[in-house]
PDB file of N, CA and C in Angstrom:
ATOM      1  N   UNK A   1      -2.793 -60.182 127.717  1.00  0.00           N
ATOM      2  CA  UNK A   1      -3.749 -60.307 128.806  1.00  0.00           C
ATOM      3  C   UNK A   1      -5.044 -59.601 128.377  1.00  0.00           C
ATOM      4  N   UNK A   2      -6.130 -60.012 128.395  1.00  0.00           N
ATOM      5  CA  UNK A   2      -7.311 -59.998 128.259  1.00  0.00           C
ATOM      6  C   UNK A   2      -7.967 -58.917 129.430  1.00  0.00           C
ATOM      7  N   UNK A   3      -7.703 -57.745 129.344  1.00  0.00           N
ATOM      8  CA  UNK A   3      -8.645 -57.139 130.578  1.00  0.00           C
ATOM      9  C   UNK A   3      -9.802 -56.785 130.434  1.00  0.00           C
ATOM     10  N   UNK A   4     -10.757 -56.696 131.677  1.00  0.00           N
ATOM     11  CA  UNK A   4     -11.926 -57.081 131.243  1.00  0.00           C
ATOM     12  C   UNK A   4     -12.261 -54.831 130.998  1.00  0.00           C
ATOM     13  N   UNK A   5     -13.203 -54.340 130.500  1.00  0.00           N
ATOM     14  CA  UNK A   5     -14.151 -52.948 130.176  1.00  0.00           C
ATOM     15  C   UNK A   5     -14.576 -52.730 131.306  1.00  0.00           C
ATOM     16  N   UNK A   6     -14.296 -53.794 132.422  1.00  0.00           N
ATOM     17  CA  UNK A   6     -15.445 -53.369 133.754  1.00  0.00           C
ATOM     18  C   UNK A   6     -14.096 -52.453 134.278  1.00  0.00           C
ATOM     19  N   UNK A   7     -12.739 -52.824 134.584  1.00  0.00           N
ATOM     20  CA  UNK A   7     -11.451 -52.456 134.741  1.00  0.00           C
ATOM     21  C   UNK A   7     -10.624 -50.992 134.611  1.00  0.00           C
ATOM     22  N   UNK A   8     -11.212 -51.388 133.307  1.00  0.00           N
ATOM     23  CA  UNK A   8     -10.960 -50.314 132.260  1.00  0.00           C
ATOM     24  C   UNK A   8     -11.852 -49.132 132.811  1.00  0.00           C
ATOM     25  N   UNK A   9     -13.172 -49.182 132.834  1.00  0.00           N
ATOM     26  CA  UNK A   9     -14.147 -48.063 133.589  1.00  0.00           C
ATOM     27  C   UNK A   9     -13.709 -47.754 134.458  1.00  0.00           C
ATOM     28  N   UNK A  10     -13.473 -48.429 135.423  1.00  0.00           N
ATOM     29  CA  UNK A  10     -12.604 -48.405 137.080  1.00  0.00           C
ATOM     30  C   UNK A  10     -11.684 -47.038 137.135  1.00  0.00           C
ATOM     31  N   UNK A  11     -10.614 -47.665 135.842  1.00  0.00           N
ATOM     32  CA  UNK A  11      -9.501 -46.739 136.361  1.00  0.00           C
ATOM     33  C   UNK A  11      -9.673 -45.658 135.357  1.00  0.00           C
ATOM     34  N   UNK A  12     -10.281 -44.962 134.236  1.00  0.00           N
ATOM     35  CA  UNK A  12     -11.038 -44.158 134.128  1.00  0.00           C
ATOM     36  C   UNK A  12     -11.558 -43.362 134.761  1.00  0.00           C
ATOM     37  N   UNK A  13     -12.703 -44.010 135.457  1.00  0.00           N
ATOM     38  CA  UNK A  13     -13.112 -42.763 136.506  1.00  0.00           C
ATOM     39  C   UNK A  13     -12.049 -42.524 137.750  1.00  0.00           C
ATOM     40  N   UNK A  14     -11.302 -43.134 137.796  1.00  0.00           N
ATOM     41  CA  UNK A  14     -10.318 -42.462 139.055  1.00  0.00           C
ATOM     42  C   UNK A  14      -9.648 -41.628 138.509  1.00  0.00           C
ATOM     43  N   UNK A  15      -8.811 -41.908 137.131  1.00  0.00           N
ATOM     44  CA  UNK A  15      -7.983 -40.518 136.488  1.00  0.00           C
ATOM     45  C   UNK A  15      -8.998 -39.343 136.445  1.00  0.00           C
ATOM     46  N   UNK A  16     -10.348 -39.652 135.968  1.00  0.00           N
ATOM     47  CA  UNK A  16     -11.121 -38.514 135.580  1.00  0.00           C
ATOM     48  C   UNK A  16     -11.385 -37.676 137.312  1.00  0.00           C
ATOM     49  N   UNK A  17     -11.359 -37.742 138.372  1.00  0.00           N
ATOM     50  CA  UNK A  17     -11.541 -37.644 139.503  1.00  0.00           C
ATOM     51  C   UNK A  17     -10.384 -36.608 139.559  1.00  0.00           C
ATOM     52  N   UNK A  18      -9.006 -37.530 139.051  1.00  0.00           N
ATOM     53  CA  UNK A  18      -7.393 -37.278 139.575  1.00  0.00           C
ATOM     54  C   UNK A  18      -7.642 -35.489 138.878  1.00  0.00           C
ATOM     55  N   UNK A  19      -8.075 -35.817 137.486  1.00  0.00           N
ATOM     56  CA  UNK A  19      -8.017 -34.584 136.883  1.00  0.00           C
ATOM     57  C   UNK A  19      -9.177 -33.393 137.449  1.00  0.00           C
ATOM     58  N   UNK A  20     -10.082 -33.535 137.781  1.00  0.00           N
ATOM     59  CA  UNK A  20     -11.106 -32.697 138.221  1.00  0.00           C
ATOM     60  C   UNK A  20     -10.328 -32.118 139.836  1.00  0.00           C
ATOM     61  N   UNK A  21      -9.793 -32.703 140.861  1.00  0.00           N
ATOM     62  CA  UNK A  21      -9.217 -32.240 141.651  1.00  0.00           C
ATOM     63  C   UNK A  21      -7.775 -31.120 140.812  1.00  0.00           C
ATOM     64  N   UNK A  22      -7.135 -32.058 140.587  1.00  0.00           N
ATOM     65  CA  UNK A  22      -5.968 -30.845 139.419  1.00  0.00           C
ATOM     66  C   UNK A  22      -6.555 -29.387 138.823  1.00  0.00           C
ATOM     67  N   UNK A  23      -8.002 -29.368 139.039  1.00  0.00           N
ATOM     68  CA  UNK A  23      -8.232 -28.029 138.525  1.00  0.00           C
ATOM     69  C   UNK A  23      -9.120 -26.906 139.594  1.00  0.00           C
ATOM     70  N   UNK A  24      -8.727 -27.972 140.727  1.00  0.00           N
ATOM     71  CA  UNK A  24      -9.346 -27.154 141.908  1.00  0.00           C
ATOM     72  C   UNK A  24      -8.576 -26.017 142.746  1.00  0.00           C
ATOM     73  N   UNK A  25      -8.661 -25.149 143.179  1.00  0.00           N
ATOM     74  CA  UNK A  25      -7.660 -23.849 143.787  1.00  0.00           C
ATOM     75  C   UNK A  25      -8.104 -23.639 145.556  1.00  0.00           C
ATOM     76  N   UNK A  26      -9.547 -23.759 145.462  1.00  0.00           N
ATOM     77  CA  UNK A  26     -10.417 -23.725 146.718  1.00  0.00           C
ATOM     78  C   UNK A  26     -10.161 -25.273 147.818  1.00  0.00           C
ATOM     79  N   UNK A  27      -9.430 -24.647 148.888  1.00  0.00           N
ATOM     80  CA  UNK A  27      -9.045 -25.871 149.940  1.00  0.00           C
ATOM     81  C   UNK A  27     -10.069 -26.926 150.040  1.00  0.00           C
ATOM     82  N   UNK A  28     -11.573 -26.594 150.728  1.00  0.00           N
ATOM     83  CA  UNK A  28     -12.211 -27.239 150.696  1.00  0.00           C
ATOM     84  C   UNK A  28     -12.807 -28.251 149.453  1.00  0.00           C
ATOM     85  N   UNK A  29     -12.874 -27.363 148.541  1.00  0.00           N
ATOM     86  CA  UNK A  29     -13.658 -28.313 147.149  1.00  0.00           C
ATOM     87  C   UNK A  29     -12.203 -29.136 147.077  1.00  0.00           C
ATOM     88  N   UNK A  30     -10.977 -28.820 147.182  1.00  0.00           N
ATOM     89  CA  UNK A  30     -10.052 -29.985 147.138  1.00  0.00           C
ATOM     90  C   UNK A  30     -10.195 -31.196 148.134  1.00  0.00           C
ATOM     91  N   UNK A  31      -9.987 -31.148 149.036  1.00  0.00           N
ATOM     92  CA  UNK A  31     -10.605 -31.912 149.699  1.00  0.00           C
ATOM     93  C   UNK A  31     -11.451 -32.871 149.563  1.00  0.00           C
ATOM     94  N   UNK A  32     -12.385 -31.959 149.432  1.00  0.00           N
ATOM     95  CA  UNK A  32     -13.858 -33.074 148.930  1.00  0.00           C
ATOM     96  C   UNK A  32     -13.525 -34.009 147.712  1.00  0.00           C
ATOM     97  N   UNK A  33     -12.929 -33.130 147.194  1.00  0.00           N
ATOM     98  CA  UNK A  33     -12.785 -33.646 145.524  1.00  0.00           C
ATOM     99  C   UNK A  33     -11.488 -35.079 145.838  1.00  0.00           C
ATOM    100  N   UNK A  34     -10.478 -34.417 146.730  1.00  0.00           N
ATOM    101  CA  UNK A  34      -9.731 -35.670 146.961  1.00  0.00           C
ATOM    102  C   UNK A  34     -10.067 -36.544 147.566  1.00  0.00           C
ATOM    103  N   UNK A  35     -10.901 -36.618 148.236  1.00  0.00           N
ATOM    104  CA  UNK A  35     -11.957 -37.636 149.155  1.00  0.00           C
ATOM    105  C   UNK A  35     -12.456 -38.725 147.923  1.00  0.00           C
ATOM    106  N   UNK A  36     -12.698 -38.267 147.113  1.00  0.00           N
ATOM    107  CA  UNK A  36     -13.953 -38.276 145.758  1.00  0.00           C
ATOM    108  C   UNK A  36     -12.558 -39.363 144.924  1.00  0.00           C
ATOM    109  N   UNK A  37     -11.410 -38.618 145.017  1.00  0.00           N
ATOM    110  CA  UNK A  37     -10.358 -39.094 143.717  1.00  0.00           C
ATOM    111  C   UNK A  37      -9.862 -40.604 144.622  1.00  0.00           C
ATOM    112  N   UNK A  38     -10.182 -40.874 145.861  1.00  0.00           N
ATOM    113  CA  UNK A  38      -9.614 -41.303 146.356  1.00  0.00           C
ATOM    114  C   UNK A  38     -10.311 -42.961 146.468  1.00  0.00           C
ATOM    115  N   UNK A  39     -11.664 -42.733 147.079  1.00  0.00           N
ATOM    116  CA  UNK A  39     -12.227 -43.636 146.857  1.00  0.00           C
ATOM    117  C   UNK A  39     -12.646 -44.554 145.796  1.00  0.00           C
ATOM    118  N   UNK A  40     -12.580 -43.158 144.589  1.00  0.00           N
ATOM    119  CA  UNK A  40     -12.613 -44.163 142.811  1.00  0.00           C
ATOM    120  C   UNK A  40     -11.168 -44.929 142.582  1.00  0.00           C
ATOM    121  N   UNK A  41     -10.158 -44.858 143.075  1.00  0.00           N
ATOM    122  CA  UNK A  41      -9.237 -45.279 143.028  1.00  0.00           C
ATOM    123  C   UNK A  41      -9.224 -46.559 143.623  1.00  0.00           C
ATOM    124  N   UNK A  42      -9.504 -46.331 145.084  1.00  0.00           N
ATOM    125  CA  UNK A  42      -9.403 -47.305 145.934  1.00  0.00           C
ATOM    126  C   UNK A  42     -10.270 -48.803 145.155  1.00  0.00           C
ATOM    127  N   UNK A  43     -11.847 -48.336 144.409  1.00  0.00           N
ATOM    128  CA  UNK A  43     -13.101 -49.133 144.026  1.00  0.00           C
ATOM    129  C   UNK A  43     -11.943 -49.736 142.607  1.00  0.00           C
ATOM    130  N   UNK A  44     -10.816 -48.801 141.951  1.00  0.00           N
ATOM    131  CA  UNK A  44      -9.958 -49.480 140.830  1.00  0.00           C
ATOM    132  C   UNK A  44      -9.403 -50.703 141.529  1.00  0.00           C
ATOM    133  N   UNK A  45      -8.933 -50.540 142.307  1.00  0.00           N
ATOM    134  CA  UNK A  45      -7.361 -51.259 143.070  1.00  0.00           C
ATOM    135  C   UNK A  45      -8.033 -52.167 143.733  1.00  0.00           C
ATOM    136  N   UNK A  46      -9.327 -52.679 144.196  1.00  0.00           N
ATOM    137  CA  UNK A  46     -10.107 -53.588 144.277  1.00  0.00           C
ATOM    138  C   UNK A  46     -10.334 -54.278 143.670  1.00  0.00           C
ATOM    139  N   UNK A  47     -10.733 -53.827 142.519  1.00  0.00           N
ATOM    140  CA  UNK A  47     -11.270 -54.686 141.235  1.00  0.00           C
ATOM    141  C   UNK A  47     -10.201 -55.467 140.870  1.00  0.00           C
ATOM    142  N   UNK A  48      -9.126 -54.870 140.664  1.00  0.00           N
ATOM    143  CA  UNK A  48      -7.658 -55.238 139.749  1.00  0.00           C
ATOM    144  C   UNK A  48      -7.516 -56.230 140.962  1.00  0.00           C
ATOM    145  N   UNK A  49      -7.182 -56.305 142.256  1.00  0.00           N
ATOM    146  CA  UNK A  49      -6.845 -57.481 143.136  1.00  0.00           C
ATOM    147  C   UNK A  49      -7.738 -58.323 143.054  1.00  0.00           C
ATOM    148  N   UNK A  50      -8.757 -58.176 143.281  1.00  0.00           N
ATOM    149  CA  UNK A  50     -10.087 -59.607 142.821  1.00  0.00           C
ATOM    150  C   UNK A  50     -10.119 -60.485 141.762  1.00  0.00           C
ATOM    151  N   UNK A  51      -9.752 -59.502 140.253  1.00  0.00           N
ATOM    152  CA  UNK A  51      -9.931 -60.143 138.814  1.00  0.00           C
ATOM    153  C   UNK A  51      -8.266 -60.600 138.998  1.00  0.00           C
ATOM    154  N   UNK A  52      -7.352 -60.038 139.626  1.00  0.00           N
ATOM    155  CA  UNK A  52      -5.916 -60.685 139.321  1.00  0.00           C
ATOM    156  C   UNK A  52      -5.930 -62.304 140.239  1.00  0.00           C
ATOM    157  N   UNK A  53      -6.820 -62.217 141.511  1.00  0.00           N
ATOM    158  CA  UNK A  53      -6.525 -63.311 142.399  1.00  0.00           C
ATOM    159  C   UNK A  53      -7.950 -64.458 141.265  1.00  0.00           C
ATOM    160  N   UNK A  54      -8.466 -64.397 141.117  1.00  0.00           N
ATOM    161  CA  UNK A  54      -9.709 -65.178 140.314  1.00  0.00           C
ATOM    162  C   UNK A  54      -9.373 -65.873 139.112  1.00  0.00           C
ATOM    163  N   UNK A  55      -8.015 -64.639 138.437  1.00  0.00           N
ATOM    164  CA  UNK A  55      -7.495 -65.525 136.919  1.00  0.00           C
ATOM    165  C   UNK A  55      -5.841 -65.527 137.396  1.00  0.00           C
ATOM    166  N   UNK A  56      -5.294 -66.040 138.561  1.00  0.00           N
ATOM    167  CA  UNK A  56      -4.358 -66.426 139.219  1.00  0.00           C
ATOM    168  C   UNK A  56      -3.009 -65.548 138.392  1.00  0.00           C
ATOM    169  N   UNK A  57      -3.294 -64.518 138.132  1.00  0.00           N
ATOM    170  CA  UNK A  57      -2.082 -63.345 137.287  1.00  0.00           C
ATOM    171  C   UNK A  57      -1.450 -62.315 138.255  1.00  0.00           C
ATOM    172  N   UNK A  58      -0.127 -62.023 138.268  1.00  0.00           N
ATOM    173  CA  UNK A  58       0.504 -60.820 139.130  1.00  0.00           C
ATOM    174  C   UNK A  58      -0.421 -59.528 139.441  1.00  0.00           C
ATOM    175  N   UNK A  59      -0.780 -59.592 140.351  1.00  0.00           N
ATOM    176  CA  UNK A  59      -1.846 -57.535 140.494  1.00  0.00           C
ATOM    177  C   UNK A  59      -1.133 -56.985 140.296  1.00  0.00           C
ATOM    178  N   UNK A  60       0.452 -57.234 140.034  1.00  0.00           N
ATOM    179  CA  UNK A  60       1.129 -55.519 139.618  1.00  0.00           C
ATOM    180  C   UNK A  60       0.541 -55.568 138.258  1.00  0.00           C
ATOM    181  N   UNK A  61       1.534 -56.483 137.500  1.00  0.00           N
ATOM    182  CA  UNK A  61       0.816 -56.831 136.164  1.00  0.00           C
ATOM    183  C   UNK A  61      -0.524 -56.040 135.457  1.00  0.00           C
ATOM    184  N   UNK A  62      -1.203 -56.840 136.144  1.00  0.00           N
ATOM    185  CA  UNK A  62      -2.745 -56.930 135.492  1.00  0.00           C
ATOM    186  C   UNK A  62      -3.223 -55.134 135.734  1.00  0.00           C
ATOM    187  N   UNK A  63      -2.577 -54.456 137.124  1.00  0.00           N
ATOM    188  CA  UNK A  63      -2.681 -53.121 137.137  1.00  0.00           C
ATOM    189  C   UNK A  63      -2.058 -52.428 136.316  1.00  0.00           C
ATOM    190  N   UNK A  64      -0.900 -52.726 136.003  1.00  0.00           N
ATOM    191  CA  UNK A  64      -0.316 -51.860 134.962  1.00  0.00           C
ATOM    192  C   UNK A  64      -0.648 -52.236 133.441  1.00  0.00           C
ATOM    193  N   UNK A  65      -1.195 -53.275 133.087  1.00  0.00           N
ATOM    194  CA  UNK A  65      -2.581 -53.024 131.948  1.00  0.00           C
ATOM    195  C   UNK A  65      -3.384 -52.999 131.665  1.00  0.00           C
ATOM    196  N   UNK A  66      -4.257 -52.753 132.907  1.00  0.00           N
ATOM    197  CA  UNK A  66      -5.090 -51.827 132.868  1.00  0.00           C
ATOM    198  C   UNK A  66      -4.578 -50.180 132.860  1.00  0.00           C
ATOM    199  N   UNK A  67      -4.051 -49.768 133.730  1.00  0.00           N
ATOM    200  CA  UNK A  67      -3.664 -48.289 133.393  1.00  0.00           C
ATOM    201  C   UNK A  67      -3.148 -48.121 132.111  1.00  0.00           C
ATOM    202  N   UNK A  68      -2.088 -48.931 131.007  1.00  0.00           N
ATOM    203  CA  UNK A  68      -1.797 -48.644 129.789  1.00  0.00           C
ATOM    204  C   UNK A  68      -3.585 -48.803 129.050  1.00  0.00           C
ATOM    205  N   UNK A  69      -4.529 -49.815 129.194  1.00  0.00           N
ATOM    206  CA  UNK A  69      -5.280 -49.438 128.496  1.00  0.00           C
ATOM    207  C   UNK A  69      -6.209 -48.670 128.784  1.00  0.00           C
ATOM    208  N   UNK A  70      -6.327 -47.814 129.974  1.00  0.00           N
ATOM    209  CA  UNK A  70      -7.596 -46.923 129.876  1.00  0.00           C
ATOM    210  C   UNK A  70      -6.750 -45.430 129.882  1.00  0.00           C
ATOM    211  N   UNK A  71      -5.429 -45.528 129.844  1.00  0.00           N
ATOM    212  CA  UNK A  71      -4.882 -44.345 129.783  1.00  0.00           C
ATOM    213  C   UNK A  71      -4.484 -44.295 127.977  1.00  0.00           C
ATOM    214  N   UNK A  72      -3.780 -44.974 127.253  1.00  0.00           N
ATOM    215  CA  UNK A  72      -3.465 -45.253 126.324  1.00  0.00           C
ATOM    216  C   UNK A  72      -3.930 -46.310 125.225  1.00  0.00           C
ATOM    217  N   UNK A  73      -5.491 -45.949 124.853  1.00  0.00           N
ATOM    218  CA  UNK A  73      -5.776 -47.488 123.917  1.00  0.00           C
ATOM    219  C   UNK A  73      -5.159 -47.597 122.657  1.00  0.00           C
ATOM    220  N   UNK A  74      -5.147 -46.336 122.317  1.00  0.00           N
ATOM    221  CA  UNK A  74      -4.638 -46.606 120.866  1.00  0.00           C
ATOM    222  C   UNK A  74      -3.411 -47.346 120.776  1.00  0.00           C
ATOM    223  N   UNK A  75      -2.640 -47.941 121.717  1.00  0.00           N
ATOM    224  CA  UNK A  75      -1.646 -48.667 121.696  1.00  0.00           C
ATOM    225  C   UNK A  75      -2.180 -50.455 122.231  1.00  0.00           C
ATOM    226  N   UNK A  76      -3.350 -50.855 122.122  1.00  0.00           N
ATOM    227  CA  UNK A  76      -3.927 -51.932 121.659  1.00  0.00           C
ATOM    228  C   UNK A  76      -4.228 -52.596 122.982  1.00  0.00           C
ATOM    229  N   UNK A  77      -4.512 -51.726 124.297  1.00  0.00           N
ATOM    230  CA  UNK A  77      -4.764 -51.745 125.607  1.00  0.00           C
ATOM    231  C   UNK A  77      -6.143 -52.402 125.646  1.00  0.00           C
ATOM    232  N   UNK A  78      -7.373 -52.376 125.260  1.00  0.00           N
ATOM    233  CA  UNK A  78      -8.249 -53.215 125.720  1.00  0.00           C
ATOM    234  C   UNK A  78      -8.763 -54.104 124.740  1.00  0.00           C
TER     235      UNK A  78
END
């Protein structure tokens, strides 16, 4: 499967979000920050249902390679 770099960015910045909250201790900046991890996620899981319904492919699918390739490329993800 061919995923597209726009995808790939997507779920990128939501891990990078996931991780910036993971290093928070302060209630509030968590919060915010999960507010923050939440919506980049949500803007992933959009994308992946749009590009999965457009090239008629499973959204579990097409989500779970995207997450192998923006979590793992060196294993031949994008």
């Amino acid at each position: 499967m061919d995923i597209p770099d726009s995808l790939i960015d997507l779920q990128r910045a939501a891990d990078a979000e996931w991780a910036r909250l993971a290093e928070l201790t302060d209630n509030d900046e968590r919060e915010q920050q999960r507010r923050a991890w939440y919506e980049a996620g949500a803007r992933a899981q959009a994308a992946v249902t749009e590009w999965a319904r457009e090239h008629e492919q499973n959204r579990a699918k097409v989500e779970a390679a995207v997450k192998q390739a923006a979590r793992h490329p060196e294993t031949g993800g994008s």
